[in-house]
Protein backbone atom coordinates (compact mmCIF):
# COMPACT_ATOMS: atom_id res chain seq x y z
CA UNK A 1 48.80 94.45 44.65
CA UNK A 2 47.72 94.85 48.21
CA UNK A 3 48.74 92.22 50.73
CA UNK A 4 46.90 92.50 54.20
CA UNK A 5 47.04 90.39 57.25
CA UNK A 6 45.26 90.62 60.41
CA UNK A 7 46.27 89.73 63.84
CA UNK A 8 44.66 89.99 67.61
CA UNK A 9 41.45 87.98 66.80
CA UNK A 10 40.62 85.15 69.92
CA UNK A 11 38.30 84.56 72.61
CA UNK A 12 36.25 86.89 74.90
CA UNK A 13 33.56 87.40 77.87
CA UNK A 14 30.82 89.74 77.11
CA UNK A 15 31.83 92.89 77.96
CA UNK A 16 35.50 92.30 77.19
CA UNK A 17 37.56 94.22 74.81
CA UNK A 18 39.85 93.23 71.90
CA UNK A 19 42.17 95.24 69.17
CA UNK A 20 42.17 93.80 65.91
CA UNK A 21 46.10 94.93 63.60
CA UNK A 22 45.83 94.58 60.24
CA UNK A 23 49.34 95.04 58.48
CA UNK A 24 49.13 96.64 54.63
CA UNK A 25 52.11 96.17 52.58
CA UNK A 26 52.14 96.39 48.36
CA UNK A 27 51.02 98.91 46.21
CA UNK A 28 47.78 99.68 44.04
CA UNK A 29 46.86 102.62 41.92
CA UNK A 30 43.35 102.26 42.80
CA UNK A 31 41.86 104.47 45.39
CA UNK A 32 39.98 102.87 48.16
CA UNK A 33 38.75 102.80 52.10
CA UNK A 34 40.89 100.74 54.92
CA UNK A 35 38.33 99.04 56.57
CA UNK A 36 36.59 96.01 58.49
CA UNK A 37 33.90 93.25 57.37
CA UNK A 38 32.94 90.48 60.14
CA UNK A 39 31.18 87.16 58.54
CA UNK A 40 29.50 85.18 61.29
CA UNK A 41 28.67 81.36 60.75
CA UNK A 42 25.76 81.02 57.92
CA UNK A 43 25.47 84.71 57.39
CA UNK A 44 26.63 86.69 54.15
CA UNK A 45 29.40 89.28 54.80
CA UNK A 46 29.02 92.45 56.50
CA UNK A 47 30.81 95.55 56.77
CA UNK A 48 31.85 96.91 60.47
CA UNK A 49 33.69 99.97 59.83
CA UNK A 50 35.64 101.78 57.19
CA UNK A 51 38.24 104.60 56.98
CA UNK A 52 39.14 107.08 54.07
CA UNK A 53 42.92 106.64 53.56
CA UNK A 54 43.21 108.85 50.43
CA UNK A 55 41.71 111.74 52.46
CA UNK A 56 44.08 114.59 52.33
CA UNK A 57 42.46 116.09 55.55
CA UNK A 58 44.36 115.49 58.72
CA UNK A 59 40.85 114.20 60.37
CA UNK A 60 40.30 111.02 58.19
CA UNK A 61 36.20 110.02 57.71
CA UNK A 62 35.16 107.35 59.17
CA UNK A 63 31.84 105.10 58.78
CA UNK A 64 30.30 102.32 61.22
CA UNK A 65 27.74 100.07 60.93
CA UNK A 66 24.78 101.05 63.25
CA UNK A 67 25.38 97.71 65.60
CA UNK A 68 28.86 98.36 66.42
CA UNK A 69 28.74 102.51 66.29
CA UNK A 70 29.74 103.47 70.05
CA UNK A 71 31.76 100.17 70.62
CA UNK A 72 33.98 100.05 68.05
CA UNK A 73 36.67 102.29 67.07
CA UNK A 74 38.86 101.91 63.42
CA UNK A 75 41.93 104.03 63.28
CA UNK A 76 45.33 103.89 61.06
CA UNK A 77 48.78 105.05 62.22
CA UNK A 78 50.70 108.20 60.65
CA UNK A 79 52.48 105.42 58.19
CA UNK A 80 48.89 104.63 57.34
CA UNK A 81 50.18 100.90 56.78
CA UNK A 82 48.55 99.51 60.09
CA UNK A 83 44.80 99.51 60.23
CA UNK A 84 43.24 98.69 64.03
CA UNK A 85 40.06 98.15 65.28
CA UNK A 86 39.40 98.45 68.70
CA UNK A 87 36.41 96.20 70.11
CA UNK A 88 34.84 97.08 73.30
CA UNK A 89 31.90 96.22 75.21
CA UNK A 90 31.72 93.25 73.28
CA UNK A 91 28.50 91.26 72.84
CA UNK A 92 28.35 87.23 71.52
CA UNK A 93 26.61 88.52 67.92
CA UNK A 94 29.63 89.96 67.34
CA UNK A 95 31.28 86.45 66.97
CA UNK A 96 32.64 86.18 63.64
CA UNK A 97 35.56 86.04 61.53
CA UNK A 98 36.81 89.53 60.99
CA UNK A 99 38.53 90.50 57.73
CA UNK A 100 41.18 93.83 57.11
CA UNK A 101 40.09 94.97 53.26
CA UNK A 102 40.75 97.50 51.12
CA UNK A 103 37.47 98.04 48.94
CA UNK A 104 35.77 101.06 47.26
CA UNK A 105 34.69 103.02 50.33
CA UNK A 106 31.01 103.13 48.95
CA UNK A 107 30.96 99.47 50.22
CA UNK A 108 30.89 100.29 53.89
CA UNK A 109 27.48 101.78 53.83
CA UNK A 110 26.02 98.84 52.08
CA UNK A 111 25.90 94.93 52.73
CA UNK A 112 25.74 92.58 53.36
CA UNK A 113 27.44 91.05 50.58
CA UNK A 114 26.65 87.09 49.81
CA UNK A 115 30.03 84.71 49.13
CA UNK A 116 29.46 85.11 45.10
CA UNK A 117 28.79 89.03 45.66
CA UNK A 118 31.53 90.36 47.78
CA UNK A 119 33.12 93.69 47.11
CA UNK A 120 36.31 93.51 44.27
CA UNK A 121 39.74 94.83 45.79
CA UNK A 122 42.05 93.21 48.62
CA UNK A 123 41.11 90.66 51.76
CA UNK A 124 43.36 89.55 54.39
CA UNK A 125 42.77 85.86 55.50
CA UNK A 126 40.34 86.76 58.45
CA UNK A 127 40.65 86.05 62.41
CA UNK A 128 38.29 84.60 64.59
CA UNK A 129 36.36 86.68 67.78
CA UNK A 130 34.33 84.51 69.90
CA UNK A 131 32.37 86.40 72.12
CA UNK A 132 30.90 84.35 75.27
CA UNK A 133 27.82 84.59 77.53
């Protein structure tokens, strides 16, 4: 079992930046992608950004969703037990709770994914980014 849990969600002006942690602890024999899903109020769940942690290449893959390619950034440390997502140029659709996962990596180029449909494997508990006009 995977346990994740995200920290550095909160409040920001348009324009303004924000780095999302996400801390991975546990153990699963599954392989899978580190990445990001953001679920804004009355919308089904969509994937931001995911990362290939089992690749054996020092460069790991990455893959964004079209409205955040450019602004966002996901990266891991060396440990590759601290996921981050770094925010910038941020806009108010991008106001949403934010989850850490840890998903088959097929799932980040597809979405979004209603509340009875979302992808099997590990969720953290999700923090809020409020983006303001």
């Amino acid at each position: 079992q995977l346990q994740l849990v995200e920290s550095g969600g909160g409040s920001v002006q348009t324009g303004g930046s924000l780095r999302l942690s996400c801390a991975k602890s546990g153990y699963t024999a599954n392989s899978y992608c580190m990445g990001w899903f953001r679920q804004a109020a009355g919308k089904d769940r969509e994937a931001v950004a995911g990362i290939d942690s089992d690749s054996r290449d020092s460069i790991s893959s990455t893959v964004y969703a079209a409205s955040v390619k450019g602004r966002f950034t996901i990266s891991q440390n060396n440990a590759k037990n601290t996921l981050y997502l770094q925010m910038n140029s941020l806009k108010p659709d991008d106001t949403a709770i934010y989850y850490c996962a840890a998903v088959a990596c097929a799932y980040y180029s597809n979405g979004p994914y209603p509340k009875d449909r979302l992808p099997k494997g590990f969720w953290g508990q999700g923090t809020q980014v409020t983006v303001s006009s």
